[in-house]
Protein backbone atom coordinates (compact mmCIF):
# COMPACT_ATOMS: atom_id res chain seq x y z
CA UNK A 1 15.56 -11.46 19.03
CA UNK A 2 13.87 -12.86 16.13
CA UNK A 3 12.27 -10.68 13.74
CA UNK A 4 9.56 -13.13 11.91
CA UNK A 5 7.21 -11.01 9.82
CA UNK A 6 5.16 -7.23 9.57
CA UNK A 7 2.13 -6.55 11.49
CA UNK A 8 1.49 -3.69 10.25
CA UNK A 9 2.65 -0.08 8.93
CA UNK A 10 1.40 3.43 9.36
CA UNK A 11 0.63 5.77 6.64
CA UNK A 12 0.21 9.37 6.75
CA UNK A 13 -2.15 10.67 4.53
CA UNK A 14 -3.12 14.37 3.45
CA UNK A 15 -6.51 13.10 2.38
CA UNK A 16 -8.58 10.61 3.67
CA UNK A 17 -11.10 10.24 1.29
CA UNK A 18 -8.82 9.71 -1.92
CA UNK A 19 -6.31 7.29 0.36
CA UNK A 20 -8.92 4.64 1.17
CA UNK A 21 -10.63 5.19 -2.31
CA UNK A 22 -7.27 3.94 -3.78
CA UNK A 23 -5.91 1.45 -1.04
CA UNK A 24 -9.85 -0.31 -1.48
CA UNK A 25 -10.80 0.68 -4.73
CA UNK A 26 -7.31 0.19 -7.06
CA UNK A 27 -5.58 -2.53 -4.45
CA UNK A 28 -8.72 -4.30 -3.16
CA UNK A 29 -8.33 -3.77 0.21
CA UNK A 30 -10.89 -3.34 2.94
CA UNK A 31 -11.36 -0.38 5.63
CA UNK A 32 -11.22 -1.42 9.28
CA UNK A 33 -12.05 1.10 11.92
CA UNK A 34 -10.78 0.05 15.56
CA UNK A 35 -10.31 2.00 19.28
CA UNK A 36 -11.33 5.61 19.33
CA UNK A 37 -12.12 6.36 15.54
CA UNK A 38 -8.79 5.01 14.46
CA UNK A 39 -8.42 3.62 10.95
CA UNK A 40 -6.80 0.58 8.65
CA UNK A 41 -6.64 -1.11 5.63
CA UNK A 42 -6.94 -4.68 6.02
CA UNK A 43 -5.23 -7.48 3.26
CA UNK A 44 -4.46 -10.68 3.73
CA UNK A 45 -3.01 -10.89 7.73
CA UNK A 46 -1.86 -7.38 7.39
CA UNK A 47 -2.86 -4.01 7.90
CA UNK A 48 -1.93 -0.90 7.44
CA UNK A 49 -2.77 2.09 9.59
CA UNK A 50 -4.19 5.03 8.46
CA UNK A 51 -2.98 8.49 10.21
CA UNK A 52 -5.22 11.48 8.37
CA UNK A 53 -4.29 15.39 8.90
CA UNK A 54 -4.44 16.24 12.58
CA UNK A 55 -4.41 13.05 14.06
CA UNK A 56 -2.19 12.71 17.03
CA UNK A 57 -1.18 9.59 17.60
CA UNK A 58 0.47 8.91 21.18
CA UNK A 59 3.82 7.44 20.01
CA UNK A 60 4.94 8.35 16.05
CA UNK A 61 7.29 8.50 13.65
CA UNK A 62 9.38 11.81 14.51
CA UNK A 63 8.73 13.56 11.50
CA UNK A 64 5.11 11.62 9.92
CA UNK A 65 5.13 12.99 6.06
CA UNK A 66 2.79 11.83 3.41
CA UNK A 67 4.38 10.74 0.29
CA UNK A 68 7.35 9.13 2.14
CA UNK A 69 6.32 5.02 1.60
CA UNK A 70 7.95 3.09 -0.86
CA UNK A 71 6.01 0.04 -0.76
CA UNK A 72 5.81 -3.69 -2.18
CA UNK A 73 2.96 -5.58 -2.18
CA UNK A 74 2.39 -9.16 -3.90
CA UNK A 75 -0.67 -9.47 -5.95
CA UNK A 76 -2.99 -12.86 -5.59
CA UNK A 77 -3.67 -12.91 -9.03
CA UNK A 78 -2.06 -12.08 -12.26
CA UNK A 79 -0.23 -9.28 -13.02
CA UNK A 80 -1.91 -8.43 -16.18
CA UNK A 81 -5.12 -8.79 -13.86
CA UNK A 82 -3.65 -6.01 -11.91
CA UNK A 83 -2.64 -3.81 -14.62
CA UNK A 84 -6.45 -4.23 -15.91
CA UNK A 85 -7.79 -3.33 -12.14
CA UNK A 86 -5.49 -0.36 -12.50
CA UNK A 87 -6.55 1.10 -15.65
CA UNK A 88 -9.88 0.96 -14.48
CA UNK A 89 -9.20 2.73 -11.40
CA UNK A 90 -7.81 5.60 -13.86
CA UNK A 91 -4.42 4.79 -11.98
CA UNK A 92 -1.50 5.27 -14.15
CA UNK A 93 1.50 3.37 -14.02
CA UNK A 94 5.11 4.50 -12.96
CA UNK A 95 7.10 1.79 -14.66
CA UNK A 96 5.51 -0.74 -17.23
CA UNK A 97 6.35 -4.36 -15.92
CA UNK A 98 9.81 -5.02 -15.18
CA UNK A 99 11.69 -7.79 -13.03
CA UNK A 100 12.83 -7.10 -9.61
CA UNK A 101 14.62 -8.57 -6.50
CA UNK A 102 12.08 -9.21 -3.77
CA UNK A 103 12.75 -10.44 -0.18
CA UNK A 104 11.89 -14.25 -0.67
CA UNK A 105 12.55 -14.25 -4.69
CA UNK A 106 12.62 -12.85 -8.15
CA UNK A 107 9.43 -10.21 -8.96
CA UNK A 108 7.48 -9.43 -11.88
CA UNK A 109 6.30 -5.78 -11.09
CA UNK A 110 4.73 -2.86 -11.74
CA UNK A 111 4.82 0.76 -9.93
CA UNK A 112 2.16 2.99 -9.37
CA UNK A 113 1.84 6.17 -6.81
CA UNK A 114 -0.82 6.85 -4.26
CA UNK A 115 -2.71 9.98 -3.99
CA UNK A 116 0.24 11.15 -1.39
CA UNK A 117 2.72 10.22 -4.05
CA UNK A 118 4.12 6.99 -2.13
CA UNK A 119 5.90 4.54 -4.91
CA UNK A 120 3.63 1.40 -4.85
CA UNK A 121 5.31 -1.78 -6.07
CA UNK A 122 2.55 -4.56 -7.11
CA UNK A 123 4.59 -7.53 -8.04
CA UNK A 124 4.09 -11.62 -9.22
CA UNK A 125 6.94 -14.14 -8.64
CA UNK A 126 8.99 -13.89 -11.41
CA UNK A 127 8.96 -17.02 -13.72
């Protein structure tokens, strides 16, 4: 077996409301609402799945907790664009930019958290 690329990933939230303000509001993305009431965020040809309080989903992570993503997205624009988009979101950042390893090649980066706390990485190839 071949694993190519991500689908998609669940997130566990404590709070709807303030999790898709961020994920669409600060990030950009869009809401998608699919089968019975169930809930993403769309970007690009991903998603992300969005588990609030009491859902009960029929297969899960064994213990679901909110705050427990460390994720890495790459930005389609600059990163001083998305420092800008952040600010005016009121969203704070973690670590000013900084240079990281990504999966396919250097990153230019920045961190931020969600309103569960999960570490957000927003990153630029690296020049």
């Amino acid at each position: 077996m071949i694993i190519e690329s991500i689908d998609h990933i669940v997130l566990t939230t404590r709070n709807l409301d303030k999790c898709l303000a961020f994920y669409t509001g600060a990030l950009g993305m869009t809401i998608e609402r699919f089968g019975e009431g169930r809930i993403a965020l769309r970007f690009g040809t991903q998603k992300i799945n969005v588990h609030p309080p009491g859902y009960e989903a029929g297969i899960k992570a064994r213990q679901p907790t909110p705050g427990s993503l460390d994720l890495c997205f790459l930005a389609a624009c600059t990163l001083d664009t998305v420092i800008e988009r952040l600010r005016v979101h009121g969203v704070p950042l973690e670590l000013e930019p900084s240079i990281r390893t990504g999966a396919r090649f250097a990153l230019r980066s920045v961190y931020v958290r969600d309103p569960d706390d999960n570490l957000v990485e927003i990153s630029v190839p690296a020049e």
